[in-house]
Protein backbone atom coordinates (compact mmCIF):
# COMPACT_ATOMS: atom_id res chain seq x y z
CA UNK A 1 -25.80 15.63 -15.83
CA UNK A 2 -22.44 13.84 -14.64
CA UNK A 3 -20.80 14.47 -11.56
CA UNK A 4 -17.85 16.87 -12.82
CA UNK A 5 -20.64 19.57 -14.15
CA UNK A 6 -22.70 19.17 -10.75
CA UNK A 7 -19.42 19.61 -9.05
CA UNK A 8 -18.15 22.65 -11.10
CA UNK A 9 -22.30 24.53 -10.69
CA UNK A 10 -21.64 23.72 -6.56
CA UNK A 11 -18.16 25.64 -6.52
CA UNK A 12 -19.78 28.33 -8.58
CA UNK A 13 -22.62 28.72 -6.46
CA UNK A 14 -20.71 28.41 -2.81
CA UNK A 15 -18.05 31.16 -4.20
CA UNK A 16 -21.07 33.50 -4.37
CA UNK A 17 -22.60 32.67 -1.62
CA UNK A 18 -18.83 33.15 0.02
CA UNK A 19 -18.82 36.65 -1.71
CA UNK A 20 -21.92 37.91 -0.31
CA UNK A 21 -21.25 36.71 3.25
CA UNK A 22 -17.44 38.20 3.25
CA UNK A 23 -18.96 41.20 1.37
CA UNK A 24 -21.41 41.66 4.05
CA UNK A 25 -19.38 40.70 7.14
CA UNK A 26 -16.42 43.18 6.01
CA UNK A 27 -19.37 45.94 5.57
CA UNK A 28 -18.44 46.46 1.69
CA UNK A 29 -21.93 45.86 0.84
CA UNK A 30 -24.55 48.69 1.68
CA UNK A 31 -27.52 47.15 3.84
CA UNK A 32 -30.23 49.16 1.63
CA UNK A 33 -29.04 47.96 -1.26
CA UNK A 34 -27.42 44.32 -0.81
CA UNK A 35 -29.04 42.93 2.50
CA UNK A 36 -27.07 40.03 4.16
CA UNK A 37 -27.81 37.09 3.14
CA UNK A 38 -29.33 35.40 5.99
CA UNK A 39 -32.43 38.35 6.04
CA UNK A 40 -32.32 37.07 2.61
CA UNK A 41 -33.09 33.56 3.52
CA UNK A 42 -35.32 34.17 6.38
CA UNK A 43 -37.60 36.68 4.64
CA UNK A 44 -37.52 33.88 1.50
CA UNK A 45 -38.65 31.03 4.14
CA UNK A 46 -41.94 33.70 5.26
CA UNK A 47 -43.10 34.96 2.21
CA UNK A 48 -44.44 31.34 0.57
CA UNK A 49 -47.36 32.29 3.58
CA UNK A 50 -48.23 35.14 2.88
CA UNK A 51 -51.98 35.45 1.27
CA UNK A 52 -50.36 37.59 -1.84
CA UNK A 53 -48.00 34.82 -2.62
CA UNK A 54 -50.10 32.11 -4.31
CA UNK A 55 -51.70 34.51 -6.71
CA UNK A 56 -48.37 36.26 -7.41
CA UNK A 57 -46.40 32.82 -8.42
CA UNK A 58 -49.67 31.81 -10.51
CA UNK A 59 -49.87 35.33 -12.17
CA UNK A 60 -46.31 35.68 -13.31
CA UNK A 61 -46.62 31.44 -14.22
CA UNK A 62 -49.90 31.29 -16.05
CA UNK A 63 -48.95 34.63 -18.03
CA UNK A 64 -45.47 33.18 -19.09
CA UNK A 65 -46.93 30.01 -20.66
CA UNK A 66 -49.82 32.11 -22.19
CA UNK A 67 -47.28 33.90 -23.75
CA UNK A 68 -44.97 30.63 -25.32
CA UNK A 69 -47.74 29.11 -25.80
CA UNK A 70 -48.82 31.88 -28.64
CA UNK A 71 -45.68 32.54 -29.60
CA UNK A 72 -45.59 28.92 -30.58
CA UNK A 73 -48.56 28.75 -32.17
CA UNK A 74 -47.52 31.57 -34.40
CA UNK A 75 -43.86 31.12 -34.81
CA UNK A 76 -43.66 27.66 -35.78
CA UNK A 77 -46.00 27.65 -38.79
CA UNK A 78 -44.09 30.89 -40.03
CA UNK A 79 -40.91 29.92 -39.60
CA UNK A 80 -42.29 26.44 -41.41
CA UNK A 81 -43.27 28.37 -44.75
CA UNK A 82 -40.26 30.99 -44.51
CA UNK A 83 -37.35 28.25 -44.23
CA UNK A 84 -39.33 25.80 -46.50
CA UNK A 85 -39.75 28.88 -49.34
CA UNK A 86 -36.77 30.43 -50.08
CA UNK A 87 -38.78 33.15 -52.28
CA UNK A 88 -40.31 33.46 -48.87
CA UNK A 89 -37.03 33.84 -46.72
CA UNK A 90 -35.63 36.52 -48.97
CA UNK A 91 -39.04 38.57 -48.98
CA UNK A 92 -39.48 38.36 -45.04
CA UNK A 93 -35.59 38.48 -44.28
CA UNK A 94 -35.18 42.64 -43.51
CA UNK A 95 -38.68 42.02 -41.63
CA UNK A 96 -37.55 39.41 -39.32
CA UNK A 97 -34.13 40.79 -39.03
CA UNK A 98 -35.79 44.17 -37.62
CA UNK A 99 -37.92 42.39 -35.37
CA UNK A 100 -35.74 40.31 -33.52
CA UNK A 101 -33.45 43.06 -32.60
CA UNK A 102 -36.58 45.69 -31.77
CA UNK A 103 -36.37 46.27 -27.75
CA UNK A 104 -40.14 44.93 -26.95
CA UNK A 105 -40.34 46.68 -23.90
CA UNK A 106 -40.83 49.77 -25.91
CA UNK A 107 -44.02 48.50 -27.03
CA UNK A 108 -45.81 48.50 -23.37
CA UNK A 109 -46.90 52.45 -23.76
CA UNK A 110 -48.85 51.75 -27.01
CA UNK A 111 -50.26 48.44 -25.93
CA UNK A 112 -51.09 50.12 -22.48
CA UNK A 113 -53.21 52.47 -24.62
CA UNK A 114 -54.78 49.90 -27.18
CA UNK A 115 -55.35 46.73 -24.28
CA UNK A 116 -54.95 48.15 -20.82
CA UNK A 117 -53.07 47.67 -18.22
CA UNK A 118 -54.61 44.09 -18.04
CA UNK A 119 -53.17 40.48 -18.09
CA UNK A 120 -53.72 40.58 -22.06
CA UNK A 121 -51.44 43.43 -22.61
CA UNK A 122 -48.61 41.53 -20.14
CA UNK A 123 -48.97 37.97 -22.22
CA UNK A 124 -49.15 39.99 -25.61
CA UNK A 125 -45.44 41.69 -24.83
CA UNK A 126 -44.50 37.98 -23.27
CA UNK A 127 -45.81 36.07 -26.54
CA UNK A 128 -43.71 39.01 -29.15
CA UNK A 129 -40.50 38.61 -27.05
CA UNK A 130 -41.00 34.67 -27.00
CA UNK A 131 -41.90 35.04 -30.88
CA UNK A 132 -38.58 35.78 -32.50
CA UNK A 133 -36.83 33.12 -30.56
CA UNK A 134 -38.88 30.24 -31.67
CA UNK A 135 -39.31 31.86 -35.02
CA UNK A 136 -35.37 31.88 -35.86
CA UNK A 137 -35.16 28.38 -34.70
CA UNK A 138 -38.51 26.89 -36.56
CA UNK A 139 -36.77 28.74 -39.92
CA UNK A 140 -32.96 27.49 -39.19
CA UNK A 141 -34.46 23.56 -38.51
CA UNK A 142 -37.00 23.70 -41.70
CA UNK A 143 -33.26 24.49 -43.95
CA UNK A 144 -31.40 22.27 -42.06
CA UNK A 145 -32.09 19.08 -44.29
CA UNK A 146 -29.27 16.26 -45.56
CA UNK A 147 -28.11 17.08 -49.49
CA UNK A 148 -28.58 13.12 -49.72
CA UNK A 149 -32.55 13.29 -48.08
CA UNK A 150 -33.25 16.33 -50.33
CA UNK A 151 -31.87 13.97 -53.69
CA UNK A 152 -34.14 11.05 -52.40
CA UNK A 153 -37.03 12.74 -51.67
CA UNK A 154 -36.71 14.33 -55.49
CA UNK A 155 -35.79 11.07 -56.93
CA UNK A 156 -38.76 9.22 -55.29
CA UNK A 157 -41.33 12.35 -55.68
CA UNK A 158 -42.51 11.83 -52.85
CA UNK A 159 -45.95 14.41 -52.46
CA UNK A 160 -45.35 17.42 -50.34
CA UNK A 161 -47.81 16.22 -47.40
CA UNK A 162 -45.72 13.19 -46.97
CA UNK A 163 -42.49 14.95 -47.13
CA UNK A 164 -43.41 17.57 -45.22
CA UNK A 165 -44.69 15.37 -41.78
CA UNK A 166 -42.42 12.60 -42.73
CA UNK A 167 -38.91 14.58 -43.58
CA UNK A 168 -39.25 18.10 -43.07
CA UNK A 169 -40.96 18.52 -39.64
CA UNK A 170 -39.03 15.59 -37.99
CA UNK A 171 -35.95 17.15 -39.26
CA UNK A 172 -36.79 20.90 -38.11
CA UNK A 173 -38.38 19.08 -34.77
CA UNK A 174 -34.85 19.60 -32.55
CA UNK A 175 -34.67 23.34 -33.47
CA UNK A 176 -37.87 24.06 -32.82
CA UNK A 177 -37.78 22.29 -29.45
CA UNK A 178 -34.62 24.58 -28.40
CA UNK A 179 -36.61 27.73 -29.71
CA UNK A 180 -38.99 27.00 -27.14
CA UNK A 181 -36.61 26.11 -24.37
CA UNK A 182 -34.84 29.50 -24.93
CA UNK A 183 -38.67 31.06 -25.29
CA UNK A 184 -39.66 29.63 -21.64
CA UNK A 185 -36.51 31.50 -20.11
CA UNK A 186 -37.58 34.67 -21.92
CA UNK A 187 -41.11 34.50 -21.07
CA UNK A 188 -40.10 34.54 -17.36
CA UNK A 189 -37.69 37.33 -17.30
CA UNK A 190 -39.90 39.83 -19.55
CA UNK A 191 -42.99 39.13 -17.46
CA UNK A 192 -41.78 39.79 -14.15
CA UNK A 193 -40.21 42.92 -16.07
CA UNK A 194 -43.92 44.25 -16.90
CA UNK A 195 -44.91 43.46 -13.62
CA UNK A 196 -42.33 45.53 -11.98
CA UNK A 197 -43.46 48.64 -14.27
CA UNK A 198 -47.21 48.48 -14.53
CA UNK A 199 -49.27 46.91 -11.69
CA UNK A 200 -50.11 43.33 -12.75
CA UNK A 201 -50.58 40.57 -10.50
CA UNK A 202 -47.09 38.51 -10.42
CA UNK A 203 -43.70 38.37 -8.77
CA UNK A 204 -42.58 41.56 -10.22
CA UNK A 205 -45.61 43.84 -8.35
CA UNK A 206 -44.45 42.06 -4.92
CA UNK A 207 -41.04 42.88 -5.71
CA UNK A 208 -41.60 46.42 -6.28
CA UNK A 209 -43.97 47.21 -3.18
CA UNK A 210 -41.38 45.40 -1.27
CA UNK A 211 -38.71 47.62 -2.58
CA UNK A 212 -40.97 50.74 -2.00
CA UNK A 213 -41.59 49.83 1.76
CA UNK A 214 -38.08 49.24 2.08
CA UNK A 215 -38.33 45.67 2.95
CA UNK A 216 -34.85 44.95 1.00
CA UNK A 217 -34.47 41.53 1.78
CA UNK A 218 -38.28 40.59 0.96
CA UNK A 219 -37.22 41.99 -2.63
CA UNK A 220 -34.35 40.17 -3.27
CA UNK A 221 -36.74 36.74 -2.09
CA UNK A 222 -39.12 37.63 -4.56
CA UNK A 223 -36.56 38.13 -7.00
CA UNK A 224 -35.22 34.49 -5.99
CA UNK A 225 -38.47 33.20 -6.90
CA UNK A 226 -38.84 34.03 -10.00
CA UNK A 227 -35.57 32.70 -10.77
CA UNK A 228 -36.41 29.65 -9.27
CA UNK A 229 -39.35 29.50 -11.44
CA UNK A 230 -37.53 30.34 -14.73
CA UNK A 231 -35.49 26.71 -13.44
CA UNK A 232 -38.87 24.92 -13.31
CA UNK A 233 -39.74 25.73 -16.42
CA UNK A 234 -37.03 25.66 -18.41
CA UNK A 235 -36.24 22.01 -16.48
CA UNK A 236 -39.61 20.48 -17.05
CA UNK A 237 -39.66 21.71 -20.93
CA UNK A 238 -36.49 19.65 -20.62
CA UNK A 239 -37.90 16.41 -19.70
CA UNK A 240 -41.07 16.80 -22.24
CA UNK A 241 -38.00 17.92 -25.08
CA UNK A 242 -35.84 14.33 -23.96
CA UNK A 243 -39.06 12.79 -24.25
CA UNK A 244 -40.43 14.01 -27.26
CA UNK A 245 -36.89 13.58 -28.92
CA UNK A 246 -36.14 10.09 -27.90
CA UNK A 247 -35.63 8.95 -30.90
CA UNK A 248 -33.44 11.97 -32.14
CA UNK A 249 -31.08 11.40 -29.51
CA UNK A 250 -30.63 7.46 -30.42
CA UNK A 251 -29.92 8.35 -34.28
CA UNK A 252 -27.21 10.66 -32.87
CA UNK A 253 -25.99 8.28 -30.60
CA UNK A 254 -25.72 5.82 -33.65
């Protein structure tokens, strides 16, 4: 990240901050519903000790990468055989067009009644929402090869295995790794969502009982968090993609 971006993120983030302060000093905010910042910041600093917090951060954390982590594990090899197969794409493509615009929040009242109001239920809506995502992207990369790789690989006849791992999955291997970054942002917004309407262990339950004991501030801290934790993820996905990739990145550099 060079200098210019860092510097254009900082402005960004001190007008809002400036926003909220003048918005708060000049009384345009209401208390109960925007709390100044600095109760924001102090009641952010307490609530890492409190005894709630640890399993909260590892609830809403270990459900989210449940969640990619299936979503992976089914996406990829589907969207594999449907970008590979045209005959495939064309049979699946009013299917996967009607799934990746369904609202999967509307599924929590049937899977509340088939799994529970358990972790399960939570990772299962986290793993369809991170589905469709990863899906698109596994189907888009598996199409995306060269006119002059496809005419070699005929020419040669090279067997399927070896095109497959050798041309095929390398080529669909960049997509697929930003179907997954855009997955681990998902999986943290739509599982502090559940939490916040059914009583799961996570960021979203703390959020809401702060909210209900009016403790405003404590809210918006938790809310920080997860944010903060959508960051983490997304960032250290990041560093495993750049590292993973290494070698796409020098053939595009070439």
């Amino acid at each position: 990240m060079n200098a210019k971006l860092l510097l254009q993120q900082g402005a960004i983030a001190a007008a809002f901050v400036a926003a909220w302060v003048l918005g708060d000093v000049t009384h345009w905010f209401n208390p109960d519903v925007i709390p100044p910042i600095g109760d924001v910041v102090s009641a952010f600093a307490t609530i890492w000790a409190r005894p709630e917090f640890l399993p909260a951060l590892l609830g809403t954390l270990g459900d989210a990468l449940a969640g990619v982590a299936i979503a992976a594990l089914c996406g990829i090899p589907l969207g594999m055989l449907i970008g590979m197969f045209p005959a495939v794409e064309i049979s699946t493509r009013t299917l996967v067009d009607f799934g990746r615009s369904f609202p999967v929040i509307a599924l929590m009242p049937i899977l509340v009644l088939i799994i529970g109001s358990t972790h399960a239920m939570k990772i299962t809506i986290v793993a369809i929402a991170c589905f469709f995502p990863i899906l698109l992207q596994t189907i888009y990369g598996a199409r995306r090869l060269e006119p002059t790789i496809v005419d070699t690989v005929r020419a040669y006849r090279i067997p399927f295995m070896l095109k497959f791992f050798r041309v095929i999955l390398p080529a669909a291997l960049p997509f697929i790794a930003t179907g997954i970054r855009i997955a681990v942002s998902v999986s943290v917004l739509v599982a502090v969502g559940v939490e916040v309407v059914i009583n799961i262990t996570g960021f979203g339950v703390e959020t809401n009982l702060a909210r209900i004991n009016n403790q405003v501030a404590a809210a918006f801290a938790y809310v920080t968090c997860a944010g903060i934790l959508g960051l983490a993820m997304t960032g250290a996905w990041e560093l495993v993609e750049a590292r993973l990739l290494r070698w796409h990145r020098r053939a595009a550099a070439a």
